[in-house]
N, C-alpha and C. Protein backbone atom coordinates (compact mmCIF):
# COMPACT_ATOMS: atom_id res chain seq x y z
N UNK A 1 -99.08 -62.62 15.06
CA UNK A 1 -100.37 -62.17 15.45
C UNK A 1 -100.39 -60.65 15.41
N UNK A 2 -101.95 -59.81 14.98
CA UNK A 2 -101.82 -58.50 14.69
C UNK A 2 -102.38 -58.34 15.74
N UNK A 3 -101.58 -56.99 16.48
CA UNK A 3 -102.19 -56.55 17.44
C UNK A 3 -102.89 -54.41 16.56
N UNK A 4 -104.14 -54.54 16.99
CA UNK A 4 -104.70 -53.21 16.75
C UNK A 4 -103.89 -52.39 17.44
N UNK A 5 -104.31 -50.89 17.10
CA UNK A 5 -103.98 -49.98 17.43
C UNK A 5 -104.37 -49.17 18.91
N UNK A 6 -105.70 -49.91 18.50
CA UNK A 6 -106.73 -49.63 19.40
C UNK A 6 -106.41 -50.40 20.90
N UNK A 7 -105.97 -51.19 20.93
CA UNK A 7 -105.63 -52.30 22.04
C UNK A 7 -104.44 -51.56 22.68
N UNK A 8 -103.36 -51.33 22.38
CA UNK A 8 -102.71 -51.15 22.04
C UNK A 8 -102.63 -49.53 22.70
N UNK A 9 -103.39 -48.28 22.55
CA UNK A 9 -103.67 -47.44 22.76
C UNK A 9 -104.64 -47.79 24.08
N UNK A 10 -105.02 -48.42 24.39
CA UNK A 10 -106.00 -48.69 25.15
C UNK A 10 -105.15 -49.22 26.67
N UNK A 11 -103.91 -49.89 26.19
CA UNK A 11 -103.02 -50.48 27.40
C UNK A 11 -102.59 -49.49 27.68
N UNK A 12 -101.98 -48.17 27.00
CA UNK A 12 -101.30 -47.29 27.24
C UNK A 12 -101.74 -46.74 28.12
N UNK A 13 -102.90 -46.18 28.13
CA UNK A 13 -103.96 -45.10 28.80
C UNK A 13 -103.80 -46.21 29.77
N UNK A 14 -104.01 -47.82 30.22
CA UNK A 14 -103.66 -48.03 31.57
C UNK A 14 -102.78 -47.86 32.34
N UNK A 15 -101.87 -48.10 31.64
CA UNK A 15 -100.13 -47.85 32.27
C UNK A 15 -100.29 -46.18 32.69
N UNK A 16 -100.67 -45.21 31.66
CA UNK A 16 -100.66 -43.75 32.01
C UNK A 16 -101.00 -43.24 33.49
N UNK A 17 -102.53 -44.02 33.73
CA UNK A 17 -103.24 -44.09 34.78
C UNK A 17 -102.52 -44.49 35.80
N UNK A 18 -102.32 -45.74 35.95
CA UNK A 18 -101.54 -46.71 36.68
C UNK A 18 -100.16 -45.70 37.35
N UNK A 19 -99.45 -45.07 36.51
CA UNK A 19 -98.13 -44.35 36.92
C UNK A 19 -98.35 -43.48 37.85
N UNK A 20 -99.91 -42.86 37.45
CA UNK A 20 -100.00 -41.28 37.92
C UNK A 20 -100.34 -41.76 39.93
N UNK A 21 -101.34 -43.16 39.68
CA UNK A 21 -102.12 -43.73 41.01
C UNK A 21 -100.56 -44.22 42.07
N UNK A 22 -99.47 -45.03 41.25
CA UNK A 22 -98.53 -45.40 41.83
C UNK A 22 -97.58 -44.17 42.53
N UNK A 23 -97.16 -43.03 41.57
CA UNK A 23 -96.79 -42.02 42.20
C UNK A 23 -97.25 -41.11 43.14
N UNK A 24 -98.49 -41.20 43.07
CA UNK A 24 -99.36 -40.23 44.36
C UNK A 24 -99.36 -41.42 45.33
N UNK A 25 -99.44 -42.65 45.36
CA UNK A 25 -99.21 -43.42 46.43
C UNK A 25 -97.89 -43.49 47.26
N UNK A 26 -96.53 -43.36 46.38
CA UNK A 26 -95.30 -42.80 46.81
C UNK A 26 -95.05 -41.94 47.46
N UNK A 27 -95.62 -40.64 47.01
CA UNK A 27 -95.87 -39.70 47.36
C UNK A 27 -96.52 -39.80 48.71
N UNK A 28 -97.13 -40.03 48.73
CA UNK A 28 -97.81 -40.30 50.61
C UNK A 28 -96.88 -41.20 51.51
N UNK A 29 -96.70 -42.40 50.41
CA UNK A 29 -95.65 -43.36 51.52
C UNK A 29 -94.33 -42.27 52.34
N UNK A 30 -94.20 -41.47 51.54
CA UNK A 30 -92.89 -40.62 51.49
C UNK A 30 -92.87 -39.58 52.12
N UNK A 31 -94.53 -39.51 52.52
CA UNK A 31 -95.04 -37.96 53.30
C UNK A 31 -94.45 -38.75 54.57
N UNK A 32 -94.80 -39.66 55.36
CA UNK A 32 -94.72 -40.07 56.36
C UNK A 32 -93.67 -41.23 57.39
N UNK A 33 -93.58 -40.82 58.31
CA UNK A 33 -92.37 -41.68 58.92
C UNK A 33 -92.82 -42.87 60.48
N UNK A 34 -93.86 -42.01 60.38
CA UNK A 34 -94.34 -43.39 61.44
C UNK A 34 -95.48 -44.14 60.82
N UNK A 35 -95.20 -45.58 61.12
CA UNK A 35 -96.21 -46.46 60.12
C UNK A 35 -97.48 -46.37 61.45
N UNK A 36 -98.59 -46.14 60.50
CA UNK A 36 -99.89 -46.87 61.13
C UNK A 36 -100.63 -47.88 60.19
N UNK A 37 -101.87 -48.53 60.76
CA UNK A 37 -102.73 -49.05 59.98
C UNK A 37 -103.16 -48.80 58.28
N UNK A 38 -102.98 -47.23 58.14
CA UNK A 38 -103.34 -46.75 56.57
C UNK A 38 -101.70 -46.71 56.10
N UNK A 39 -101.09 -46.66 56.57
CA UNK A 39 -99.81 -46.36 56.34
C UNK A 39 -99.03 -48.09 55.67
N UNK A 40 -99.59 -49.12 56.41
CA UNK A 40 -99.45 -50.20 56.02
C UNK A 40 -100.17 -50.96 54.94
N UNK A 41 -101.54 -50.50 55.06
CA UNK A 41 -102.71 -50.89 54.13
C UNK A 41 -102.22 -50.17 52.65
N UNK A 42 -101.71 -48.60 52.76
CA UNK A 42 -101.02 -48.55 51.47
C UNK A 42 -99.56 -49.14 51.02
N UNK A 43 -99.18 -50.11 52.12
CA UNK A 43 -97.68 -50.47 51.52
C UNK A 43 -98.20 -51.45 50.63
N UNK A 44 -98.99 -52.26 50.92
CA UNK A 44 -99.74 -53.50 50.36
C UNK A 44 -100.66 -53.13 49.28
N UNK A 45 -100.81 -51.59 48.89
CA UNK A 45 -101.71 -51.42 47.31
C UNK A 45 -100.71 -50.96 46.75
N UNK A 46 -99.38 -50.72 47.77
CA UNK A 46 -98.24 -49.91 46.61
C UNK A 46 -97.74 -51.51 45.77
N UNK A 47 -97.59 -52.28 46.53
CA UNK A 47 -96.97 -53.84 46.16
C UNK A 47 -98.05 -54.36 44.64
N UNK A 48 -98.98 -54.18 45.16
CA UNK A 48 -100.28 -54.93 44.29
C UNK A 48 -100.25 -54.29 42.69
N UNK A 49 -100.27 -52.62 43.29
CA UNK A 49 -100.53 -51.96 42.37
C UNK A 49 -99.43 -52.13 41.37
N UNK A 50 -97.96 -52.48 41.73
CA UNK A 50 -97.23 -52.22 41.27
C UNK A 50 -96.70 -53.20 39.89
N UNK A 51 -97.04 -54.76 40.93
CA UNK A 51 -97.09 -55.79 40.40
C UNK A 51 -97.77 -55.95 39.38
N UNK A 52 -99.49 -55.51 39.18
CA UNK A 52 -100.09 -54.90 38.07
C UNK A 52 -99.50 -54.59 36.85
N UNK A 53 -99.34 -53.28 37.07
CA UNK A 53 -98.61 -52.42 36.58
C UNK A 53 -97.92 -53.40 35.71
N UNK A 54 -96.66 -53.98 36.00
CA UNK A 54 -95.47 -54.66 35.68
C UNK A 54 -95.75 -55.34 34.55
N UNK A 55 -97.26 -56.39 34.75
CA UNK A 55 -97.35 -57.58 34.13
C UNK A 55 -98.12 -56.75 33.06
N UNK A 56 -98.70 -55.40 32.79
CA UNK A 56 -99.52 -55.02 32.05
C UNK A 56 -98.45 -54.50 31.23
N UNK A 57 -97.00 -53.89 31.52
CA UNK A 57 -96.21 -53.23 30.93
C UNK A 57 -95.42 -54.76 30.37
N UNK A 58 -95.62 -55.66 30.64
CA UNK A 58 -95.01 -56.79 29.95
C UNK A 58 -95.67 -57.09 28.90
N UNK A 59 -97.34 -57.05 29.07
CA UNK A 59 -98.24 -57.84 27.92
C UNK A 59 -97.87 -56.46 26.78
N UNK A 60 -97.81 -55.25 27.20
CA UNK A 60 -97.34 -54.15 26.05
C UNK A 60 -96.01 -54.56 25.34
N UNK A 61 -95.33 -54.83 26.49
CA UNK A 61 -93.99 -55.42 25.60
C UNK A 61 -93.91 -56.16 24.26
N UNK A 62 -94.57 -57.08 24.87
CA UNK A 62 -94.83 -58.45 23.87
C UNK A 62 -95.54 -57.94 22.50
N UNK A 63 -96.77 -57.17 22.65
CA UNK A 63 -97.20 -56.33 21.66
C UNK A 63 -96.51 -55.95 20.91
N UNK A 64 -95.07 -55.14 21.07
CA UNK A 64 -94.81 -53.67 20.58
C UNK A 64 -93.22 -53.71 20.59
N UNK A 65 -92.78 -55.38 20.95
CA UNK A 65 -91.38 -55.55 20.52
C UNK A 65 -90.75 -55.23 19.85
N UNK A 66 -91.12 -56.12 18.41
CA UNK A 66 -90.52 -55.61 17.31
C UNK A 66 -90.47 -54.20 16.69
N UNK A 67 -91.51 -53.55 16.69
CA UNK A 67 -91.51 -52.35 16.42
C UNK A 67 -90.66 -51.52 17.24
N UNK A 68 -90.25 -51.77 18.28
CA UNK A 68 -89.57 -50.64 19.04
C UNK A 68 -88.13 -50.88 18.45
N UNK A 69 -87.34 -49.42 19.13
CA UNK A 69 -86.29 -49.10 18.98
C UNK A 69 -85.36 -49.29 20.03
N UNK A 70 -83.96 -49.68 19.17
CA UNK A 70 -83.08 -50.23 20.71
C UNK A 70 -83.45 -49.18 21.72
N UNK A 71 -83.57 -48.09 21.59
CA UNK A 71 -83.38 -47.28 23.01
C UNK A 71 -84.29 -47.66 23.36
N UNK A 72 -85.60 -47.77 23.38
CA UNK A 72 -86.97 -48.55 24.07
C UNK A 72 -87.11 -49.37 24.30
N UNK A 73 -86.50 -50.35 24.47
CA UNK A 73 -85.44 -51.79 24.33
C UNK A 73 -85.03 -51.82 25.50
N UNK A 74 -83.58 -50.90 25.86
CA UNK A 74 -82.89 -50.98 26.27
C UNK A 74 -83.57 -50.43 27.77
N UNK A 75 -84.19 -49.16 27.35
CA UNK A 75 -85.00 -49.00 28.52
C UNK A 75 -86.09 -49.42 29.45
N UNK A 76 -86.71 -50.51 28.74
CA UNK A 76 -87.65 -51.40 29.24
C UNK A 76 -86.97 -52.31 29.58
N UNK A 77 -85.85 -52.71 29.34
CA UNK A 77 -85.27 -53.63 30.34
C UNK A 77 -84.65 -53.33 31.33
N UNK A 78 -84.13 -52.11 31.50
CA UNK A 78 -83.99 -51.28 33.05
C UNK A 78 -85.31 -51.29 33.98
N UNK A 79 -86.61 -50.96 33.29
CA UNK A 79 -87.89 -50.76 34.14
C UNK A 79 -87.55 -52.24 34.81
N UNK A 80 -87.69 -53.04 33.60
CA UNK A 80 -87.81 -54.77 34.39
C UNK A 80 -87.20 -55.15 35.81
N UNK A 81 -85.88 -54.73 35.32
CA UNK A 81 -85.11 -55.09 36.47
C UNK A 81 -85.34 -54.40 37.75
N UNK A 82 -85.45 -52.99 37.63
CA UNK A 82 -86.15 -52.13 38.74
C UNK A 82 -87.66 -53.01 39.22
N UNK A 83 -88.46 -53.63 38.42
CA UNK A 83 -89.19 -53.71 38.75
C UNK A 83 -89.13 -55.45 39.57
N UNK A 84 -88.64 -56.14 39.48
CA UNK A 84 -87.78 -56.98 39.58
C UNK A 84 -87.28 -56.83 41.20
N UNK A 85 -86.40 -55.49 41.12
CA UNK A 85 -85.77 -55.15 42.36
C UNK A 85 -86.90 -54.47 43.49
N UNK A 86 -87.64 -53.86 43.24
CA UNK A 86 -88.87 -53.89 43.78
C UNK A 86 -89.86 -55.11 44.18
N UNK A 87 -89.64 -55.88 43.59
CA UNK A 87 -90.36 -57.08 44.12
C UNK A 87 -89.56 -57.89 45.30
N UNK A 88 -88.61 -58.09 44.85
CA UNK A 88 -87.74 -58.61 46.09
C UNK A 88 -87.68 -58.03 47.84
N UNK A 89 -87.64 -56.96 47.53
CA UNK A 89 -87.74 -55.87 48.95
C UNK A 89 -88.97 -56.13 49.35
């Protein structure tokens, strides 16, 4: 099956997005040491968001397998497992 360019370019710019929203959410989790109500409400969009994320960087996978290079390979299967290990916690 052909996947466009356009599609394709189009997942990217989500994932791009997605990284920048997940890290400024880190970023706050990380500002702070006593949990409150917002403090919890973002543990649960960091989870969501993340999970997202994951399954959108999978459907790219599947896309853009073959074409990639072992090192992009090799490194998307580190994300996995990180991401993987993040789910468990």
């Amino acid at each position: 099956m052909e996947y466009t360019t356009r599609s394709v370019s189009r997942l990217l710019k989500f994932l791009a997005i997605g990284l920048l929203l997940i890290l400024f959410n880190s970023c706050y989790l990380a500002g702070f040491e006593n949990p409150n109500a917002v403090y919890i409400a973002n543990l649960g969009i960091h989870f969501g968001l993340g999970s997202i994320l994951t399954l959108a960087f999978l459907i790219y996978l599947f896309k853009t397998w073959r074409t990639g290079s072992f090192i992009e390979r090799s490194y998307s299967i580190m994300f996995l497992i990180s991401a993987g290990c993040g789910a468990a916690i």
